[in-house]
N, C-alpha and C. Protein backbone atom coordinates (compact mmCIF):
# COMPACT_ATOMS: atom_id res chain seq x y z
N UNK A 1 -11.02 -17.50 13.16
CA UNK A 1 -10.82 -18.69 12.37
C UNK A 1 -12.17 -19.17 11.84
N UNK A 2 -12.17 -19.26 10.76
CA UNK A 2 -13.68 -20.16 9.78
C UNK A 2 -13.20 -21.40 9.55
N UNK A 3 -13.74 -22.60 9.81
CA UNK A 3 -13.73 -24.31 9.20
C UNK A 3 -13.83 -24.04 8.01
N UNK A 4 -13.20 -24.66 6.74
CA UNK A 4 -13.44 -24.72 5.52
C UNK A 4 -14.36 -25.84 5.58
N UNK A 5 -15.81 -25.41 5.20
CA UNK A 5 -16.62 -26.40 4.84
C UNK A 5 -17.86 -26.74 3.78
N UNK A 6 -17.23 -26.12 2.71
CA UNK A 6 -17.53 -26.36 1.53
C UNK A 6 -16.35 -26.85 0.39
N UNK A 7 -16.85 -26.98 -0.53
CA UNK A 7 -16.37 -27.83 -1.13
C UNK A 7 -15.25 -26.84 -2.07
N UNK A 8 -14.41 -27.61 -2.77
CA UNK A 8 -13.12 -26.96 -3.82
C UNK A 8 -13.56 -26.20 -4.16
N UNK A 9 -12.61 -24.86 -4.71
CA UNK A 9 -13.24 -23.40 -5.15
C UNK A 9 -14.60 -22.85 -4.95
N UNK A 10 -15.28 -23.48 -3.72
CA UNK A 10 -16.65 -23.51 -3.17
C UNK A 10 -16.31 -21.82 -2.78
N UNK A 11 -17.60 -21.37 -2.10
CA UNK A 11 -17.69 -19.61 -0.85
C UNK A 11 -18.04 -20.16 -0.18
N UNK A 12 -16.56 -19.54 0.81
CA UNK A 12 -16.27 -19.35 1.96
C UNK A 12 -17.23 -17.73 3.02
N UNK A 13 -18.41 -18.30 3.54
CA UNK A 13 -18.96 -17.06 3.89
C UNK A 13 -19.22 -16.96 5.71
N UNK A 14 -18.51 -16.09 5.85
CA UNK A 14 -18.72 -15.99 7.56
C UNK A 14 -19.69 -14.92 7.82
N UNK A 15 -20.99 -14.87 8.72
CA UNK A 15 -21.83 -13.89 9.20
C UNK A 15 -21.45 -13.89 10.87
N UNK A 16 -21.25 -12.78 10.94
CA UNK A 16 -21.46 -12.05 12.29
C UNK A 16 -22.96 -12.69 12.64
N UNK A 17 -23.36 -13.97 13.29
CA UNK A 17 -24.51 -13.96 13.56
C UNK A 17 -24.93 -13.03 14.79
N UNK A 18 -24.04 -13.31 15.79
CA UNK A 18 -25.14 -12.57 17.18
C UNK A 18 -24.49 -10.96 16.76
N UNK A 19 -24.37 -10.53 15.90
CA UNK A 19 -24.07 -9.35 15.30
C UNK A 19 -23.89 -8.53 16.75
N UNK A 20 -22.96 -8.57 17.41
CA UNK A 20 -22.00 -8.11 18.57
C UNK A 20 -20.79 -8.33 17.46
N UNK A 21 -19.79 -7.51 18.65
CA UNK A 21 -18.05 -7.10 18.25
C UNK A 21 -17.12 -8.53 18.45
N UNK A 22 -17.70 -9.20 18.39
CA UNK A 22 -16.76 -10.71 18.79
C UNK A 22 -15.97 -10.65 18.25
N UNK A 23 -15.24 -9.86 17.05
CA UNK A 23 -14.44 -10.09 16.26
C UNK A 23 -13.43 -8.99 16.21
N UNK A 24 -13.57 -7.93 17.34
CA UNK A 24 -13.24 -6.79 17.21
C UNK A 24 -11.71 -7.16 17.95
N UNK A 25 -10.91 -6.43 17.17
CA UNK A 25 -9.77 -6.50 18.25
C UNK A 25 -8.77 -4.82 18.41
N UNK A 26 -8.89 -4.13 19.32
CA UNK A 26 -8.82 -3.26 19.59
C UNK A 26 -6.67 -2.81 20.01
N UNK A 27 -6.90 -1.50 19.24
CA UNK A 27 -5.51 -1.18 19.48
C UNK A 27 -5.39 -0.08 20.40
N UNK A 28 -3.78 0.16 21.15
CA UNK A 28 -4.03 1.00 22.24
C UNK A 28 -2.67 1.82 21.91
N UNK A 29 -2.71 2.85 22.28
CA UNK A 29 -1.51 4.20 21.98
C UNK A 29 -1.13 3.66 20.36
N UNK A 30 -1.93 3.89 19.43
CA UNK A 30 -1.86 3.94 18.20
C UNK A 30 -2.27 5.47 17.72
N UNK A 31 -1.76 5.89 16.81
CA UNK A 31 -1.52 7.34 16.53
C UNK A 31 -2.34 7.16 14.57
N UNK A 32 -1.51 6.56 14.65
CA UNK A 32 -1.26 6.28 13.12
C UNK A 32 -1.18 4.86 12.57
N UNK A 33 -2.30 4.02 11.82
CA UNK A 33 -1.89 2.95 10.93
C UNK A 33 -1.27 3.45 9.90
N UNK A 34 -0.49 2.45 9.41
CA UNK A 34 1.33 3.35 8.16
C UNK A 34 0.80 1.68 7.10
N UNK A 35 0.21 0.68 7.47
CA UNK A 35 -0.08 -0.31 6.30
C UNK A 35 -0.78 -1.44 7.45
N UNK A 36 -1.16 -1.87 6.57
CA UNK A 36 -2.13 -3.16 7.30
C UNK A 36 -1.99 -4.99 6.45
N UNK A 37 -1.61 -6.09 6.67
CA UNK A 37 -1.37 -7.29 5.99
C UNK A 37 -2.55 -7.74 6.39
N UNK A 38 -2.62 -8.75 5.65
CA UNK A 38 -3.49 -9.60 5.65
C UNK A 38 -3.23 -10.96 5.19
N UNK A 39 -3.38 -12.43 5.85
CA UNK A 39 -2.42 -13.10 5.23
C UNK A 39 -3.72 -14.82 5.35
N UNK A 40 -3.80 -15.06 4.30
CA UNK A 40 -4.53 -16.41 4.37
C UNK A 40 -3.92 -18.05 4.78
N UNK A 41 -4.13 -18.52 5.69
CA UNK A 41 -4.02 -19.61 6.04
C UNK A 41 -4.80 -20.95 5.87
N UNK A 42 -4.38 -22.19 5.82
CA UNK A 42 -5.11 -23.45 5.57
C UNK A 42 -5.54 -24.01 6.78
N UNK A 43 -6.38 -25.38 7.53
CA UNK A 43 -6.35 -25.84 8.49
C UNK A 43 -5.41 -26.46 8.95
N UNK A 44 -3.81 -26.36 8.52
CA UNK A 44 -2.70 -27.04 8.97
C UNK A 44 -1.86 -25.76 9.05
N UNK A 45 -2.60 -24.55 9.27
CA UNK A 45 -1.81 -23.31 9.30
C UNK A 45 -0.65 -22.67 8.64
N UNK A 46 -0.65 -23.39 7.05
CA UNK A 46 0.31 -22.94 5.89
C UNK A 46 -0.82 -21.69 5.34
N UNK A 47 0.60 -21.06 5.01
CA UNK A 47 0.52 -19.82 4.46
C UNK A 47 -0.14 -20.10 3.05
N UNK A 48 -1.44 -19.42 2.52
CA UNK A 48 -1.91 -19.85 1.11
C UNK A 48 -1.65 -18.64 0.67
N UNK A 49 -0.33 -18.58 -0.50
CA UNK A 49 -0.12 -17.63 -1.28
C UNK A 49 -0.68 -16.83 -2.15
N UNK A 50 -1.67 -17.44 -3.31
CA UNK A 50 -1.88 -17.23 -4.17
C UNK A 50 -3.54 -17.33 -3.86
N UNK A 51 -4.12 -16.63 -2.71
CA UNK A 51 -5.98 -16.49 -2.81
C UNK A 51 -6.07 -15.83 -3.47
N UNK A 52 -7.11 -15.85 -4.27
CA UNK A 52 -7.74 -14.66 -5.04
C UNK A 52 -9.09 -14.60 -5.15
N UNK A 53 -9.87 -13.76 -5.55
CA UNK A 53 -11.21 -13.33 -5.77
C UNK A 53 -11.87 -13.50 -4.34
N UNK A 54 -11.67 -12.52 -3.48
CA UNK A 54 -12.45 -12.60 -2.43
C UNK A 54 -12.96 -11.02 -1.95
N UNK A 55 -13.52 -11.11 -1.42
CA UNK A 55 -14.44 -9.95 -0.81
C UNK A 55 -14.22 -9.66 1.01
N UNK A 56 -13.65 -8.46 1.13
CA UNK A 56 -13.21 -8.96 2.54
C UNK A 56 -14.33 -7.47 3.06
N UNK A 57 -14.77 -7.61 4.08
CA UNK A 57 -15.45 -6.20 4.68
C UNK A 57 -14.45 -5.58 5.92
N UNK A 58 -13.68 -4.84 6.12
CA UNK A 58 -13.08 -4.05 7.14
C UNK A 58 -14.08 -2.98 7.97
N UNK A 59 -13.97 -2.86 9.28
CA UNK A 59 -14.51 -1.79 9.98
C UNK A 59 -13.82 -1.09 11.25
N UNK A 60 -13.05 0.01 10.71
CA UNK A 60 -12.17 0.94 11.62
C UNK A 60 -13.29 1.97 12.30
N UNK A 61 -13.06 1.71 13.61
CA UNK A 61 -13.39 2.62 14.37
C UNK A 61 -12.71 3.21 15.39
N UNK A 62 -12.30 4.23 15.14
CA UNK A 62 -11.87 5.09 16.57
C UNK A 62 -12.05 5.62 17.35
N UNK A 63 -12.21 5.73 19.00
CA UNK A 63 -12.33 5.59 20.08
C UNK A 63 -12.16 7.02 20.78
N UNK A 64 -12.87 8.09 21.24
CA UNK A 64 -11.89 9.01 22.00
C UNK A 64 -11.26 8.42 23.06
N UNK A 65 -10.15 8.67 23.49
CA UNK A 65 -9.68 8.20 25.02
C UNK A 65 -9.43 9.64 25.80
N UNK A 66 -9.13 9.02 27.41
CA UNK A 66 -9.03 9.77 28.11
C UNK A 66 -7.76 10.94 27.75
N UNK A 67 -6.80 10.10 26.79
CA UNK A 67 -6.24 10.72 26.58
C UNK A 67 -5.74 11.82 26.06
N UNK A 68 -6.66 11.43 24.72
CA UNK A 68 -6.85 12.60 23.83
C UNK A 68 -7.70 14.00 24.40
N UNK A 69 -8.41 13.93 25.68
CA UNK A 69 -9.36 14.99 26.09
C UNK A 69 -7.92 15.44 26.64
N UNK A 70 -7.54 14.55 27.79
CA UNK A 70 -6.12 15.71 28.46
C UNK A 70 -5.13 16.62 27.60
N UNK A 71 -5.11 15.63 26.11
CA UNK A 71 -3.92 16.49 25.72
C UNK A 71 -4.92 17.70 24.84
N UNK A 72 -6.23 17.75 24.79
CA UNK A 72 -6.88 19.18 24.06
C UNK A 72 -6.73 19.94 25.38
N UNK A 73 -6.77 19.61 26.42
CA UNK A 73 -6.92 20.67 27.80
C UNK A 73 -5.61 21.48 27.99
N UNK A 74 -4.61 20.42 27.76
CA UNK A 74 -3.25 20.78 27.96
C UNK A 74 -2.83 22.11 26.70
N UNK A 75 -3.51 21.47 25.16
CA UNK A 75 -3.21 22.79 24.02
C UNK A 75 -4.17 23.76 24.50
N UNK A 76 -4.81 23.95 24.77
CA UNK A 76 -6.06 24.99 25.39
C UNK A 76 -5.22 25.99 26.91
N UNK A 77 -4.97 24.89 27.78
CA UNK A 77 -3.74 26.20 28.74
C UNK A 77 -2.58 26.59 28.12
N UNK A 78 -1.96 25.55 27.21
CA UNK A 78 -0.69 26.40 26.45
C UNK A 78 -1.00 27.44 25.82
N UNK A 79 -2.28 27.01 24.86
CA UNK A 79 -2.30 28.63 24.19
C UNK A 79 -2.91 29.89 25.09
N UNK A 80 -3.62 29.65 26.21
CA UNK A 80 -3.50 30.83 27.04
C UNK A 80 -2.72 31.27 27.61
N UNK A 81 -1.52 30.42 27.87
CA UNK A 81 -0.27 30.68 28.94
C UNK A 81 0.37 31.99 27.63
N UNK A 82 0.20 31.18 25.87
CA UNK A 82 1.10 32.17 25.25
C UNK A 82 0.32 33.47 25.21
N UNK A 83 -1.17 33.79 24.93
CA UNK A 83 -1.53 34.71 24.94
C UNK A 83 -1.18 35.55 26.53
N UNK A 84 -1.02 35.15 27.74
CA UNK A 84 -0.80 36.24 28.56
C UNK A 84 0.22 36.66 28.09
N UNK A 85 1.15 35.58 27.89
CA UNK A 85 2.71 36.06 27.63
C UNK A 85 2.89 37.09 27.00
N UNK A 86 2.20 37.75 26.29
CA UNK A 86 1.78 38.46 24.90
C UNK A 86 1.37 39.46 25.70
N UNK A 87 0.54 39.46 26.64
CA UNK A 87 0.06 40.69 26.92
C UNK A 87 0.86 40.99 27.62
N UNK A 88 1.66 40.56 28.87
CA UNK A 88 2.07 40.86 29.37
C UNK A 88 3.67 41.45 29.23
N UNK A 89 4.00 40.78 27.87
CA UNK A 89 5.21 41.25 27.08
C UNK A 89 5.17 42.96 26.67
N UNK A 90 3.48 42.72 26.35
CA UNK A 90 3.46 44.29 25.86
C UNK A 90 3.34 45.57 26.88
N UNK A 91 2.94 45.00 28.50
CA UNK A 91 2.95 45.69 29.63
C UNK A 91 4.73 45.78 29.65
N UNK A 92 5.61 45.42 30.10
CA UNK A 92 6.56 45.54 30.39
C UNK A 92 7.43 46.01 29.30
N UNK A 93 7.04 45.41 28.29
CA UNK A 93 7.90 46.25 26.87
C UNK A 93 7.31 46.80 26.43
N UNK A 94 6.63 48.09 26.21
CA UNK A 94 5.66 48.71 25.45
C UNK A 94 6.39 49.01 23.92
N UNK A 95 5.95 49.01 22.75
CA UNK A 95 6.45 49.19 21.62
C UNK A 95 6.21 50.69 21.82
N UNK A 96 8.01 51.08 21.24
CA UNK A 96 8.46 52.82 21.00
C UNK A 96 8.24 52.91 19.55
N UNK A 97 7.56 54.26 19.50
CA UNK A 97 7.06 54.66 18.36
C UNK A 97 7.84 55.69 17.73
């Protein structure tokens, strides 16, 4: 939340002063953002329809998690489990020529 405290059709400018993540708000078992809103409010918390001319800065960052390492470990034994399978398909079935 920013105080509006300048004046009519005045700039509205917020700095990250102690330039830390204070503002960060973090998502969890997200795969995929599919759209993102954005929605302007007054100090009586009405919806202001019609903002225009503003400058907004976004900063996406993504995270490895623990998770994502297990599930590369997990494709890494599957695809060895299929390659024995393979060899071992060809021990027991040998292709007739």
């Amino acid at each position: 939340m920013k105080p509006i405290d300048v004046a009519s059709n005045g700039l509205l400018k917020y700095n990250n002063e102690d330039g830390g993540d204070s503002f960060q708000y973090r998502l969890a078992n997200i795969e995929q953002i599919t759209y993102f809103e954005l929605t302007v409010h007054n100090q009586d918390d009405e919806f202001i329809p019609s903002f225009s001319d503003y400058i907004l800065l976004l900063q996406f960052i993504r995270h490895s998690t623990q998770e994502d390492k297990t599930h590369t470990i997990l494709e890494s034994i599957l695809d060895y489990i299929k390659q024995m399978y393979l060899i071992i398909s060809q021990i027991v079935f040998p292709p007739s020529y």
